[in-house]
C-alpha atoms as a PDB file:
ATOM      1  CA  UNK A   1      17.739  37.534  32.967  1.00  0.00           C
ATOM      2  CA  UNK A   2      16.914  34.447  30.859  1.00  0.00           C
ATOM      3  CA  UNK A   3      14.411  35.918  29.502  1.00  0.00           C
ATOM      4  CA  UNK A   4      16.206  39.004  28.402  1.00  0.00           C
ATOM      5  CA  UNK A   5      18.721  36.460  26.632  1.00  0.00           C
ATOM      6  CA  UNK A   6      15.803  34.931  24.528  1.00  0.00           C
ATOM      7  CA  UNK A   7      14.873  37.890  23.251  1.00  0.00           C
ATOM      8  CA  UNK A   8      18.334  39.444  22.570  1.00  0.00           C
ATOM      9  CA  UNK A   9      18.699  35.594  20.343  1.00  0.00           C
ATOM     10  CA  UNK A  10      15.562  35.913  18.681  1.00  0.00           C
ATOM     11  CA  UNK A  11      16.385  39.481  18.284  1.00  0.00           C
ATOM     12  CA  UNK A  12      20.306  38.461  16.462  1.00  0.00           C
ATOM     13  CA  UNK A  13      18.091  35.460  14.766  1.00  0.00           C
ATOM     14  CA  UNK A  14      16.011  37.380  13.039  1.00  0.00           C
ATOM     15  CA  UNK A  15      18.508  40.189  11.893  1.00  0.00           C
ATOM     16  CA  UNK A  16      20.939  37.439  10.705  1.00  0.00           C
ATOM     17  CA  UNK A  17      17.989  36.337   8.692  1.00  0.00           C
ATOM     18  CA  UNK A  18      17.005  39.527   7.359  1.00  0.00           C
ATOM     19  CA  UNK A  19      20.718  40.610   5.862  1.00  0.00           C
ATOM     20  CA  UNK A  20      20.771  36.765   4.265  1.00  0.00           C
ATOM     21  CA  UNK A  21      17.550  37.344   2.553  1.00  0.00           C
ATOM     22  CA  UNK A  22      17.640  41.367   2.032  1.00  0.00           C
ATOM     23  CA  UNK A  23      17.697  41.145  -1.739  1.00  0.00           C
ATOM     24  CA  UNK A  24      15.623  38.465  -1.887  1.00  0.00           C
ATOM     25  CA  UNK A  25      12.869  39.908   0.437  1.00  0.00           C
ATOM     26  CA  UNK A  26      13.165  43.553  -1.417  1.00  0.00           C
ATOM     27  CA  UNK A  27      12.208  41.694  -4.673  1.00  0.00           C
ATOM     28  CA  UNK A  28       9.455  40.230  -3.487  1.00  0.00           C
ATOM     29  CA  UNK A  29       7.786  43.240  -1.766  1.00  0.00           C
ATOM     30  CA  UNK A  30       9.146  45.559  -4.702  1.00  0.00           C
ATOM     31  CA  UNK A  31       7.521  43.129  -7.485  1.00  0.00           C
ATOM     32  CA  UNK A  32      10.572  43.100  -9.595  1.00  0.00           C
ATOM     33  CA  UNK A  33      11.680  39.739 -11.006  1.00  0.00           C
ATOM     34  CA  UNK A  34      14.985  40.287 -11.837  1.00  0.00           C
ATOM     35  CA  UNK A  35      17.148  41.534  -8.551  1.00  0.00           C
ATOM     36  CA  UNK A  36      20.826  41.572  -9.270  1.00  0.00           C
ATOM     37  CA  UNK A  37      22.157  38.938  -7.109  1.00  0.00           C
ATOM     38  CA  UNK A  38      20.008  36.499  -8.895  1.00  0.00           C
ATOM     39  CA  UNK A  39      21.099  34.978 -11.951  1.00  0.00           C
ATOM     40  CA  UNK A  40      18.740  35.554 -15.284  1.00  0.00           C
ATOM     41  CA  UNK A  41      17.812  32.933 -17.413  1.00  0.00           C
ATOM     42  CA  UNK A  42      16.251  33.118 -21.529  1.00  0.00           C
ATOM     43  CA  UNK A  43      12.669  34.303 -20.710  1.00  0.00           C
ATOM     44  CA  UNK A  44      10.346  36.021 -23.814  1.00  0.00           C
ATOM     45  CA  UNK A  45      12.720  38.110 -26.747  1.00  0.00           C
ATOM     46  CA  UNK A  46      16.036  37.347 -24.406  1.00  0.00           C
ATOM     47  CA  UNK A  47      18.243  35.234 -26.351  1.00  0.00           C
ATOM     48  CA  UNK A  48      20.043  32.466 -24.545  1.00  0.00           C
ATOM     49  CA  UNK A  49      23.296  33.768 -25.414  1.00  0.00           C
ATOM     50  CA  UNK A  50      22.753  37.256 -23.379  1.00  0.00           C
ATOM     51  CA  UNK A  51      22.142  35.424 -19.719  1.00  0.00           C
ATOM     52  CA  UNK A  52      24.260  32.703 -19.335  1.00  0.00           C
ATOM     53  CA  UNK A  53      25.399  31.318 -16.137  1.00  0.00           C
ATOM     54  CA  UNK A  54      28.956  29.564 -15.122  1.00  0.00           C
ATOM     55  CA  UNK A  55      31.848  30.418 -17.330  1.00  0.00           C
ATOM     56  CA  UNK A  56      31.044  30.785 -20.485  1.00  0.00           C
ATOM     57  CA  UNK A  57      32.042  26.799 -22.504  1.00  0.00           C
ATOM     58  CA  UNK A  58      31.596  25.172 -25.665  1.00  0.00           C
ATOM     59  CA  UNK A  59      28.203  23.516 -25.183  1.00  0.00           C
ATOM     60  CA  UNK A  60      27.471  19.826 -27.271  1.00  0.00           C
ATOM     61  CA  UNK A  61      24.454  21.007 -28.270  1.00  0.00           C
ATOM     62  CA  UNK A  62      23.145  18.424 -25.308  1.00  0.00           C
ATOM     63  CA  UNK A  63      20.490  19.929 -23.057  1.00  0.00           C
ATOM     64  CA  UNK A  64      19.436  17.805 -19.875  1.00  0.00           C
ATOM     65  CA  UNK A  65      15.832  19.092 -18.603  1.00  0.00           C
ATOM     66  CA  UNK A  66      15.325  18.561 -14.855  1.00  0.00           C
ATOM     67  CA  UNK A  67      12.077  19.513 -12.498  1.00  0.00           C
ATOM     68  CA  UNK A  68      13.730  20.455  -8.960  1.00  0.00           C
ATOM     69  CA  UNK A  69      11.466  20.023  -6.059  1.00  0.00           C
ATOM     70  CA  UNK A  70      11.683  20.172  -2.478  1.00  0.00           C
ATOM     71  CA  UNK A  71      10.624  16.759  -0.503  1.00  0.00           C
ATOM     72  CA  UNK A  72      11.300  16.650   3.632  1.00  0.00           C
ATOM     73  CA  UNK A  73      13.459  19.686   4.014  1.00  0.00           C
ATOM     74  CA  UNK A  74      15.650  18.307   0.542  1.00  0.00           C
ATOM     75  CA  UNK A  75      16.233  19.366  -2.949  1.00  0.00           C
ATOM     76  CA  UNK A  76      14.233  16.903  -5.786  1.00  0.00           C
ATOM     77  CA  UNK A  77      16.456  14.791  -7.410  1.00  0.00           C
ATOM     78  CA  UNK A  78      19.128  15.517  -4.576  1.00  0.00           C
ATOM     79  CA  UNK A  79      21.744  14.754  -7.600  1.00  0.00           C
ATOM     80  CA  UNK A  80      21.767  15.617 -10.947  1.00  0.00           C
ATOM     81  CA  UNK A  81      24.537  14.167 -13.121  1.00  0.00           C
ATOM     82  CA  UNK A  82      25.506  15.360 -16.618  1.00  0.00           C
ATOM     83  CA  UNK A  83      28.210  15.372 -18.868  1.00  0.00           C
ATOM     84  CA  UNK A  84      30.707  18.319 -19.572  1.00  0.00           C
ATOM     85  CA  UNK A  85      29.188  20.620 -22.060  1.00  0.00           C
ATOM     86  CA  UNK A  86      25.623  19.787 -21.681  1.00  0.00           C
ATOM     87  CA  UNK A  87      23.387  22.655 -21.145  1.00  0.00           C
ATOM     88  CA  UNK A  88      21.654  21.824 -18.334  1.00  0.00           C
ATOM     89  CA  UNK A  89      17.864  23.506 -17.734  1.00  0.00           C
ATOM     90  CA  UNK A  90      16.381  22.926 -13.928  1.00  0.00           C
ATOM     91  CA  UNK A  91      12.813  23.792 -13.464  1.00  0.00           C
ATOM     92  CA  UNK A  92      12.199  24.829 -10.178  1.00  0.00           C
ATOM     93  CA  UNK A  93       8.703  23.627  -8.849  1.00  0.00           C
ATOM     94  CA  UNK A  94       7.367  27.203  -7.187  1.00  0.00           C
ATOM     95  CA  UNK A  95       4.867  24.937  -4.917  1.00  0.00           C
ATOM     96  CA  UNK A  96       7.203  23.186  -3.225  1.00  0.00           C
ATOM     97  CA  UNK A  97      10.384  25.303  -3.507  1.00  0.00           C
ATOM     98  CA  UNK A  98       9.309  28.005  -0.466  1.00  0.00           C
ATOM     99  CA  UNK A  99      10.858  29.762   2.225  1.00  0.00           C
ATOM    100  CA  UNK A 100      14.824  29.239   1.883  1.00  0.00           C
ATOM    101  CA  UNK A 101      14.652  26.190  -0.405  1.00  0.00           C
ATOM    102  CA  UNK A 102      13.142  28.933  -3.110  1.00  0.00           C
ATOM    103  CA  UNK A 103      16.739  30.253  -3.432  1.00  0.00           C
ATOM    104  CA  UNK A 104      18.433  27.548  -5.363  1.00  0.00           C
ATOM    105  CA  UNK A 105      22.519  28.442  -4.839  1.00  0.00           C
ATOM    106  CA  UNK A 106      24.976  25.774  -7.466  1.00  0.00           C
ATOM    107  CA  UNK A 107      28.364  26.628  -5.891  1.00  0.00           C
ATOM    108  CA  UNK A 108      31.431  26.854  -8.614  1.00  0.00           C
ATOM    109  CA  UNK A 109      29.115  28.064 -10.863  1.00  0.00           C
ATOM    110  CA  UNK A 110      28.158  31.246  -9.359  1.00  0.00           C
ATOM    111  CA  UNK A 111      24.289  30.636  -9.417  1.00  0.00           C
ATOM    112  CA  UNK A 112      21.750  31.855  -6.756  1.00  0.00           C
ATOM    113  CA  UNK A 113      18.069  31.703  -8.056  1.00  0.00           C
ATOM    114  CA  UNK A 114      15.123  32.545  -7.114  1.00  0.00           C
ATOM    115  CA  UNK A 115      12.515  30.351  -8.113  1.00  0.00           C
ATOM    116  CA  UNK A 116       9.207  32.164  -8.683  1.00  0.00           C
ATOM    117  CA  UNK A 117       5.735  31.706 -10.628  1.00  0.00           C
ATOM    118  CA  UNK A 118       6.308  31.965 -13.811  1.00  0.00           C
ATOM    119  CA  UNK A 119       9.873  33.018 -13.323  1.00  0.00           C
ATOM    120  CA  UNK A 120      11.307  28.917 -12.401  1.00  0.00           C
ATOM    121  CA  UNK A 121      14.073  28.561 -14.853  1.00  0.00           C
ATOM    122  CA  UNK A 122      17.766  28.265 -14.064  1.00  0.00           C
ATOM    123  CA  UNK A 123      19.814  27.577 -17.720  1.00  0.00           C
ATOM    124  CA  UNK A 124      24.022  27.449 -18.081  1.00  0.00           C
ATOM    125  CA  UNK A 125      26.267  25.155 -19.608  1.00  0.00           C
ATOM    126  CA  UNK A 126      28.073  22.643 -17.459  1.00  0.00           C
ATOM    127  CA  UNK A 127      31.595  23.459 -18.761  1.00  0.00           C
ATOM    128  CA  UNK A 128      33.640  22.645 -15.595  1.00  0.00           C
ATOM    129  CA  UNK A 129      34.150  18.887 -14.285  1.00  0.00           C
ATOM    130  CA  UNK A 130      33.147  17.824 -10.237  1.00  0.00           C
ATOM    131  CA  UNK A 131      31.212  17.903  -7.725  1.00  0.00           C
ATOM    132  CA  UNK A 132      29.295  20.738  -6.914  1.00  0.00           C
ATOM    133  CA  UNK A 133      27.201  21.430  -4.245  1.00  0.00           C
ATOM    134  CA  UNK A 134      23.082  22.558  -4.020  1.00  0.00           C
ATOM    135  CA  UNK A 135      21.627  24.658  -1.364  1.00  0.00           C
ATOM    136  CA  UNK A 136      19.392  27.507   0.104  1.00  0.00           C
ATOM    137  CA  UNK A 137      20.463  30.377   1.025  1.00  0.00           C
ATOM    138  CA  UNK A 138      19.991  29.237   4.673  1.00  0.00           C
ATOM    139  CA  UNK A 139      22.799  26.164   3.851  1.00  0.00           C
ATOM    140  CA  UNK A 140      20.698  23.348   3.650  1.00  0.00           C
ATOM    141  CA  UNK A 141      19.214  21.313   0.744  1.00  0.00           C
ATOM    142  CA  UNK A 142      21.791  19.331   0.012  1.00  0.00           C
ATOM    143  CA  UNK A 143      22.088  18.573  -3.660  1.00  0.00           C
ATOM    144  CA  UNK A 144      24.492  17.826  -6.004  1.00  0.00           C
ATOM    145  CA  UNK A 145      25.688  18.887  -9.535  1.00  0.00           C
ATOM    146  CA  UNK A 146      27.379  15.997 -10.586  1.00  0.00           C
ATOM    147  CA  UNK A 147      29.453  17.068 -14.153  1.00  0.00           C
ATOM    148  CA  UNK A 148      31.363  14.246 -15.566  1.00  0.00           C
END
C-alpha cells in the first residue's frame, strides 16, 4: 500500500509540474522564442515602444541595467531598487538561470520571462511605486523590485 501511495505522489508531482510549465516546456521542444505567456522585450527591427511591459508610464529617460543570476537556489541581486519612471533592463544570465529559476515572474507588473540564449532580456518602465516580488514559476527565488 505505501508503495502504491508513492507512486500515486510522484504521479500528482509530476502532473502538477507539467500544467505549471506547459507553455514553457512546448516552447522549448517547439523552438519558438516567443510563447504567449511570456512577455517580449526590443530584440533586432522591434522598436521598444511595440513590447512594453507593466502599464504603460512616462519614463525619465533613466534606464537602470541589471545582470540577474541565480546563486544557492536565489535570484542575483535578490533586490533591485529604482526610482519611479526609470526603465529598468534585467539581463538574465542563461548559465545560471535553469530549471524554474529560468522563468523570471515580477508580480504587479504582469511579467513572466523566460530567460534563454540569446533571448535574456526583460525591459518595462517602473511606473508604479512598492514592493514587488521576484520568483520562478515554481514560487521560489525570492527577489525584490524595489520602485521608489
Amino acid at each position: 500500500m505505501e508503495q502504491r501511495s508513492m507512486l500515486a505522489i510522484a504521479v500528482l508531482v509530476g502532473v502538477v509540474f507539467l500544467m505549471m510549465h506547459a507553455g514553457h516546456i512546448s516552447t522549448i521542444v517547439s523552438g519558438s522564442k516567443n510563447p504567449a505567456p511570456v512577455v517580449q522585450t526590443p530584440g533586432p527591427g522591434l522598436p521598444a515602444s511595440s513590447v512594453s511591459a507593466g502599464s504603460p508610464g512616462a519614463s525619465t529617460g533613466v534606464v537602470k541595467s541589471v545582470r540577474l543570476a541565480s546563486l544557492n537556489g536565489q535570484y542575483d541581486p535578490a533586490v533591485i531598487s529604482v526610482k519611479q519612471g526609470t526603465t529598468v533592463r534585467i539581463e538574465g544570465d542563461p548559465q545560471t538561470l535553469s530549471g524554474c529559476m529560468a522563468v523570471v515572474n515580477i508580480a504587479g507588473y504582469g511579467i513572466s520571462k523566460l530567460i534563454l540564449q540569446g533571448d535574456n532580456v526583460i525591459e518595462f518602465t517602473a511606473d508604479k511605486p512598492g514592493t514587488f516580488p521576484m520568483y520562478c514559476d515554481m514560487g521560489i527565488g525570492n527577489g525584490r523590485l524595489v520602485v521608489e
